[in-house]
N, C-alpha and C. Protein backbone atom coordinates (compact mmCIF):
# COMPACT_ATOMS: atom_id res chain seq x y z
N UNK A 1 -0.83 -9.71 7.89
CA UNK A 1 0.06 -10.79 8.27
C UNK A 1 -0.34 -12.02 7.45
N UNK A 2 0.75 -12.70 6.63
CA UNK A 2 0.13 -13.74 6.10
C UNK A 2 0.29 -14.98 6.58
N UNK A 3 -0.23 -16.43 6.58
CA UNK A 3 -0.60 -17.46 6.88
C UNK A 3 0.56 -18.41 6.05
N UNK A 4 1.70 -18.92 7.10
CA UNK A 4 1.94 -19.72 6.09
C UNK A 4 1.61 -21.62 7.10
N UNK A 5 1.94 -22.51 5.77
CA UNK A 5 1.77 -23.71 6.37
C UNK A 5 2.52 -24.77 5.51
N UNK A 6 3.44 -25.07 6.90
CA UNK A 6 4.29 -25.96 6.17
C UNK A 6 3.96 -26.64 5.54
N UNK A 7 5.01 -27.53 4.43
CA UNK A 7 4.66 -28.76 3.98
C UNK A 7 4.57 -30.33 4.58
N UNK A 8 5.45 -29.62 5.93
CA UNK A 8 4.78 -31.07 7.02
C UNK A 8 4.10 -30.29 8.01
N UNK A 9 2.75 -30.76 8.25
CA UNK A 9 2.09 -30.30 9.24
C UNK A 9 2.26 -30.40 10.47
N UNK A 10 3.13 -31.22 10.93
CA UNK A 10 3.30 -31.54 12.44
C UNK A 10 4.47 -30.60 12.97
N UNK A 11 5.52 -30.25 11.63
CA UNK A 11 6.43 -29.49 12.07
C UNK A 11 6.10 -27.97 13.41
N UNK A 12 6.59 -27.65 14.08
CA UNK A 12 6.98 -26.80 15.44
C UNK A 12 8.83 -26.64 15.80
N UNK A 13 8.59 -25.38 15.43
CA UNK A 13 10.10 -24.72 15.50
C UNK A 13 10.43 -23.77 14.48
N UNK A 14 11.74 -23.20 14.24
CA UNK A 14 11.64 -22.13 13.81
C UNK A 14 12.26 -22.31 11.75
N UNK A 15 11.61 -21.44 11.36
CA UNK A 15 12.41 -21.59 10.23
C UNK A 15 13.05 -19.65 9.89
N UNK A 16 14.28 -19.59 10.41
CA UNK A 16 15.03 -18.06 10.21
C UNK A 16 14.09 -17.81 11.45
N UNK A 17 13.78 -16.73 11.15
CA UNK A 17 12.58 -15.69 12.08
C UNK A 17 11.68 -16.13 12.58
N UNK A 18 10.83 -16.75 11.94
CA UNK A 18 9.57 -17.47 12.29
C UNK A 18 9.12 -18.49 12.26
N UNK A 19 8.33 -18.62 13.71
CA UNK A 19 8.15 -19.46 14.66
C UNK A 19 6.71 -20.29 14.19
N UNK A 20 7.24 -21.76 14.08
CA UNK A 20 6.20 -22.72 13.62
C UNK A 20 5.75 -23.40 14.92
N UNK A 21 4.07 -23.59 14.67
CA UNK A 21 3.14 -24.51 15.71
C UNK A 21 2.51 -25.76 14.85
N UNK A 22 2.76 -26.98 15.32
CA UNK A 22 1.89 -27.55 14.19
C UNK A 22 2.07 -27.64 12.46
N UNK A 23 3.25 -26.77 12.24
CA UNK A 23 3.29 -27.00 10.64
C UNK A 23 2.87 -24.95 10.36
N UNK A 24 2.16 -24.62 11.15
CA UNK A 24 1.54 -23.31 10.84
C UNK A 24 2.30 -22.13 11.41
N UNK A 25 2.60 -20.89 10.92
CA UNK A 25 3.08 -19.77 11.69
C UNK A 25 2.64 -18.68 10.44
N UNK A 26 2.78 -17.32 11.01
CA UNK A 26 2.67 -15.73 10.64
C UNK A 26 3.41 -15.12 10.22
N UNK A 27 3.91 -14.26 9.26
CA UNK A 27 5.18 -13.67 9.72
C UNK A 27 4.84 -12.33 8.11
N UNK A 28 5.36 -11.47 8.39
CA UNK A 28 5.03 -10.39 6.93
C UNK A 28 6.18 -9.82 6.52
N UNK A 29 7.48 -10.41 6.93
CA UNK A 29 8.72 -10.42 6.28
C UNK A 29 8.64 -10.76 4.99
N UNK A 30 8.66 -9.83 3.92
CA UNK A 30 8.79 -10.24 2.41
C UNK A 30 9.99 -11.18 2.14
N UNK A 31 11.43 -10.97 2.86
CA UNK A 31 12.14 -12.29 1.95
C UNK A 31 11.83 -13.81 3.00
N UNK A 32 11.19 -13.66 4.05
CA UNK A 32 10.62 -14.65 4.78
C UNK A 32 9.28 -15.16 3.35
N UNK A 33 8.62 -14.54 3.32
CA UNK A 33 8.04 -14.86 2.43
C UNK A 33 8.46 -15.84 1.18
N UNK A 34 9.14 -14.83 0.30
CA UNK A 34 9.50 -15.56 -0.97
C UNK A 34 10.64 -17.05 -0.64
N UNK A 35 10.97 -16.86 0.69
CA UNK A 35 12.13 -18.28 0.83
C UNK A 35 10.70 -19.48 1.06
N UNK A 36 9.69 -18.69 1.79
CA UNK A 36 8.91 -19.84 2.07
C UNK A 36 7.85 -20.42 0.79
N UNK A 37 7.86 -19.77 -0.54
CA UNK A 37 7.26 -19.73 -1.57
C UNK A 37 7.87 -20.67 -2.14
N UNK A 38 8.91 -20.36 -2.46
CA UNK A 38 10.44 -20.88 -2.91
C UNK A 38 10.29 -22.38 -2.26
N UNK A 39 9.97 -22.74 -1.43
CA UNK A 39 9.92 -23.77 -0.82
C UNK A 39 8.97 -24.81 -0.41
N UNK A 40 8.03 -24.36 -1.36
CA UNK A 40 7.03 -25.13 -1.20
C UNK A 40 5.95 -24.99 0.06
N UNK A 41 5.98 -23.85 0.57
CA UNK A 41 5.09 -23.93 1.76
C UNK A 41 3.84 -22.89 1.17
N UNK A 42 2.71 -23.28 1.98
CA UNK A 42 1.21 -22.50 1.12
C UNK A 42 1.60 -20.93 1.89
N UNK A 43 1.07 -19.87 1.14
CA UNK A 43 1.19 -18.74 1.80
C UNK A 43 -0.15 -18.24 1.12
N UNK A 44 -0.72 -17.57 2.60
CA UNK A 44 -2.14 -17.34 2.34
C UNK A 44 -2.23 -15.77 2.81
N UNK A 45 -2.76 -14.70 2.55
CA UNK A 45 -3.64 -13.39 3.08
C UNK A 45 -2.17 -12.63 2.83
N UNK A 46 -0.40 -12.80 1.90
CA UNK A 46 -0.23 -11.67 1.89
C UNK A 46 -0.24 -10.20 1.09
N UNK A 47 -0.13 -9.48 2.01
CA UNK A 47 -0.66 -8.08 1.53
C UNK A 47 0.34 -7.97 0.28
N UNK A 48 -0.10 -6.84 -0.72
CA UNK A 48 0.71 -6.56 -2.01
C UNK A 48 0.94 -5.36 -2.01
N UNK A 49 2.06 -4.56 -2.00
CA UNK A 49 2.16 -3.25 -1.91
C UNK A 49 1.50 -2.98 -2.91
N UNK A 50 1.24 -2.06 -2.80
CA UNK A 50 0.36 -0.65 -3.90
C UNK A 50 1.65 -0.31 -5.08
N UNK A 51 0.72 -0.20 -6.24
CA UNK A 51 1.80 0.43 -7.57
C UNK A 51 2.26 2.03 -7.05
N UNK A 52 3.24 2.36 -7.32
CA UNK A 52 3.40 3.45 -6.93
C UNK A 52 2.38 4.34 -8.16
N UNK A 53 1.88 5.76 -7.65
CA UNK A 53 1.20 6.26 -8.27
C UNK A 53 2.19 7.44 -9.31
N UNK A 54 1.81 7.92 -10.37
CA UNK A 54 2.42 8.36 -11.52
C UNK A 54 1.69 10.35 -11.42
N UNK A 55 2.03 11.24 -10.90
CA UNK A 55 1.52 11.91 -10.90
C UNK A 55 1.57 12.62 -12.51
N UNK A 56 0.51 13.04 -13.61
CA UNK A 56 0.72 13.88 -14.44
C UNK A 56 1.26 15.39 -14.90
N UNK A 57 1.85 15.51 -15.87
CA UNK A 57 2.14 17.06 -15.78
C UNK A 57 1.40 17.94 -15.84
N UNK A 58 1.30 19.11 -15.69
CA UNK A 58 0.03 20.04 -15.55
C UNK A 58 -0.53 19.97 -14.41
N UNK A 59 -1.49 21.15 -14.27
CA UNK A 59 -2.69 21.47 -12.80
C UNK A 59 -3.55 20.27 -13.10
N UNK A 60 -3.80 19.75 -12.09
CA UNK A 60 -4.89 18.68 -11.41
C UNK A 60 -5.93 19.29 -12.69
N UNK A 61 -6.84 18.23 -12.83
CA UNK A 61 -8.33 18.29 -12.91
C UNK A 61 -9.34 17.24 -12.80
N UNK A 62 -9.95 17.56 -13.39
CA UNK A 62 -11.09 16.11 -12.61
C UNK A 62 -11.13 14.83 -13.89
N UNK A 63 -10.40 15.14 -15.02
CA UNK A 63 -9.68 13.76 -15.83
C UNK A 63 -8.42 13.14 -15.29
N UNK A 64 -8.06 13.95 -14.22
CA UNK A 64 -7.09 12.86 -13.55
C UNK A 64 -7.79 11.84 -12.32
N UNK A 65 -7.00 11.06 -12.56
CA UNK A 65 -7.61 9.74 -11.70
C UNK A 65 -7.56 9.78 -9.82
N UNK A 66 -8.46 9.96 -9.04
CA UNK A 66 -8.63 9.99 -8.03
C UNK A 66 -7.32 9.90 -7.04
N UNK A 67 -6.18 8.84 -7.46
CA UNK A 67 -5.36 8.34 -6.85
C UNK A 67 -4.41 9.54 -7.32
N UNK A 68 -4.55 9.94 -8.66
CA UNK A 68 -3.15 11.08 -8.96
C UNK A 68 -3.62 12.34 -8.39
N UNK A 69 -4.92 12.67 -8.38
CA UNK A 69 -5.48 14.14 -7.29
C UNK A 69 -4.44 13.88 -5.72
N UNK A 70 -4.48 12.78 -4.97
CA UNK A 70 -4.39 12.62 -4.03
C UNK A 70 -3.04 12.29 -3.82
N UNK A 71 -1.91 11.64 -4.29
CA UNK A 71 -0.86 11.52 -4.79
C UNK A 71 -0.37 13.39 -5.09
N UNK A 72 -1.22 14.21 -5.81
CA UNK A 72 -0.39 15.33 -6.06
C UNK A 72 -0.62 16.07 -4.88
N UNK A 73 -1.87 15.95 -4.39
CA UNK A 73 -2.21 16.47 -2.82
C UNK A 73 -1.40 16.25 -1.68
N UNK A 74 -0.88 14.65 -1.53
CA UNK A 74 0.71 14.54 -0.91
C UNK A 74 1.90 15.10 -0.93
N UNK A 75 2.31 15.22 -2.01
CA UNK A 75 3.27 15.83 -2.81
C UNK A 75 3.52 17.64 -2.71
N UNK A 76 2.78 18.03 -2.24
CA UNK A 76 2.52 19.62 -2.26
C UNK A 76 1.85 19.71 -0.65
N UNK A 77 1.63 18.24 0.14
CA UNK A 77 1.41 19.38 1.42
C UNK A 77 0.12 19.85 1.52
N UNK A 78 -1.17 19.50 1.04
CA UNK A 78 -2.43 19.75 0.72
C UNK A 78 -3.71 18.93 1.12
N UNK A 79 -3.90 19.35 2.39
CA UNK A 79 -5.36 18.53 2.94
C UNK A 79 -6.62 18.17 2.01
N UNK A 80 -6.75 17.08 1.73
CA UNK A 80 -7.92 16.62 1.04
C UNK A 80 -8.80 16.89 2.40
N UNK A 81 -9.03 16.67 3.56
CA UNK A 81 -10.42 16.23 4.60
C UNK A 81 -11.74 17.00 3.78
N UNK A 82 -12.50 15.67 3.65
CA UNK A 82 -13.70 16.79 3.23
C UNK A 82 -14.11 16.49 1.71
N UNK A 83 -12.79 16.55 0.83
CA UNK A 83 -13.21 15.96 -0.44
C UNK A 83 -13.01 14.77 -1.01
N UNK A 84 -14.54 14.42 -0.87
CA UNK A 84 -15.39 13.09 -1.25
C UNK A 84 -15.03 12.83 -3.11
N UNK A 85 -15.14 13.81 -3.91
CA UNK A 85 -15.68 13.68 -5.13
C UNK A 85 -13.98 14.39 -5.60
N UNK A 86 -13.70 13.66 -7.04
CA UNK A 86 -12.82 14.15 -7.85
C UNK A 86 -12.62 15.37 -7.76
N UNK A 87 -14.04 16.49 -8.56
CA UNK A 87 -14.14 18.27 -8.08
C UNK A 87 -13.97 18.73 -6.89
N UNK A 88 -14.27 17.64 -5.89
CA UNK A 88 -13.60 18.79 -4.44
C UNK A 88 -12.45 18.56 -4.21
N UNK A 89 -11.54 17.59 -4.82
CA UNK A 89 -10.25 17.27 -4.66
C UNK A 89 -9.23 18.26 -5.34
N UNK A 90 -10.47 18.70 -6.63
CA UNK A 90 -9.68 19.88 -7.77
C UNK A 90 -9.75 20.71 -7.00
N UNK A 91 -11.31 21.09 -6.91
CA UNK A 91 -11.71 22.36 -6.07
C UNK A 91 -10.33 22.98 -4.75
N UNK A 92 -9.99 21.71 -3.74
CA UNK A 92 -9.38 22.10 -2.39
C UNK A 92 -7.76 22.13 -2.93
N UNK A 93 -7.62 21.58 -4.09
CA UNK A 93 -5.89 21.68 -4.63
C UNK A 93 -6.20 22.97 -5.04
N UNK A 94 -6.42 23.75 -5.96
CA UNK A 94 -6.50 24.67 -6.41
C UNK A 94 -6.44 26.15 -5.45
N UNK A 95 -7.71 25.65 -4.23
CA UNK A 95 -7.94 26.61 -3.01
C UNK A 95 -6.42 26.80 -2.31
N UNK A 96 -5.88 25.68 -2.03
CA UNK A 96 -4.37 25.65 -1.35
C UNK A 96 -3.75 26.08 -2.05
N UNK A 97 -3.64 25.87 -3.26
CA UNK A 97 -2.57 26.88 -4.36
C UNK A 97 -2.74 28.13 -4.62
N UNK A 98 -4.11 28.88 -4.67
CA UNK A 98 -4.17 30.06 -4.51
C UNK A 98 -3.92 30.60 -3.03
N UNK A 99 -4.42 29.85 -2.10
CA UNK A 99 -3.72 30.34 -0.79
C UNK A 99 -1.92 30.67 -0.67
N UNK A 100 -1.36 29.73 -1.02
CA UNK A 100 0.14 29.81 -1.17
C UNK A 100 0.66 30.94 -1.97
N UNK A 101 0.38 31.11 -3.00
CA UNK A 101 0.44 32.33 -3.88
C UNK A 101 -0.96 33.09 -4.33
N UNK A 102 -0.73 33.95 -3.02
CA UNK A 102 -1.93 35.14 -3.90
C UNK A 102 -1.63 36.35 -4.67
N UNK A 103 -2.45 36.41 -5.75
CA UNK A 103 -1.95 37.10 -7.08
C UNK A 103 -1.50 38.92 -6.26
């Protein structure tokens, strides 16, 4: 939730959605946000979505980046619990894929 604070501090009441005390209120509405950016008011603690992740072509291995193991592990339905390290992430994708199709 981020922190915003008006540009008059004494202000109390609403601006759209959210509710001012003192000049200060909460709110994690992104276009609440950018109107209040837009406007000169401080905005403090908000969160930034995540880049979406890019999965590569080909079987996993341990030169792919932690986030694309886990990203392709989503994607296919595939419990990471357990793997800590890049190789057990290969290791348990691989195990689920041979489970799904056994030769």
């Amino acid at each position: 939730m981020a922190k915003i604070t008006a540009p008059n501090k004494e202000f109390t009441g609403k601006r759209g959605t959210v509710a001012f005390v003192d000049g200060v209120a909460e709110t994690d509405d992104p276009h609440m946000l950018t109107y209040f950016k837009r406007h000169g008011y401080a905005v403090e603690g908000e969160k930034q979505a995540p880049a979406p992740v890019t999965i590569p072509d080909g079987d996993p291995a341990e030169s792919w980046k932690g986030d694309e193991l886990k990203a392709y592990a989503a994607a296919h339905e595939i419990d990471l619990k357990g793997a800590t390290t890049k190789a057990d992430m290969v290791a348990a994708i691989q195990a689920a894929k041979a489970a799904a199709n056994p030769a």
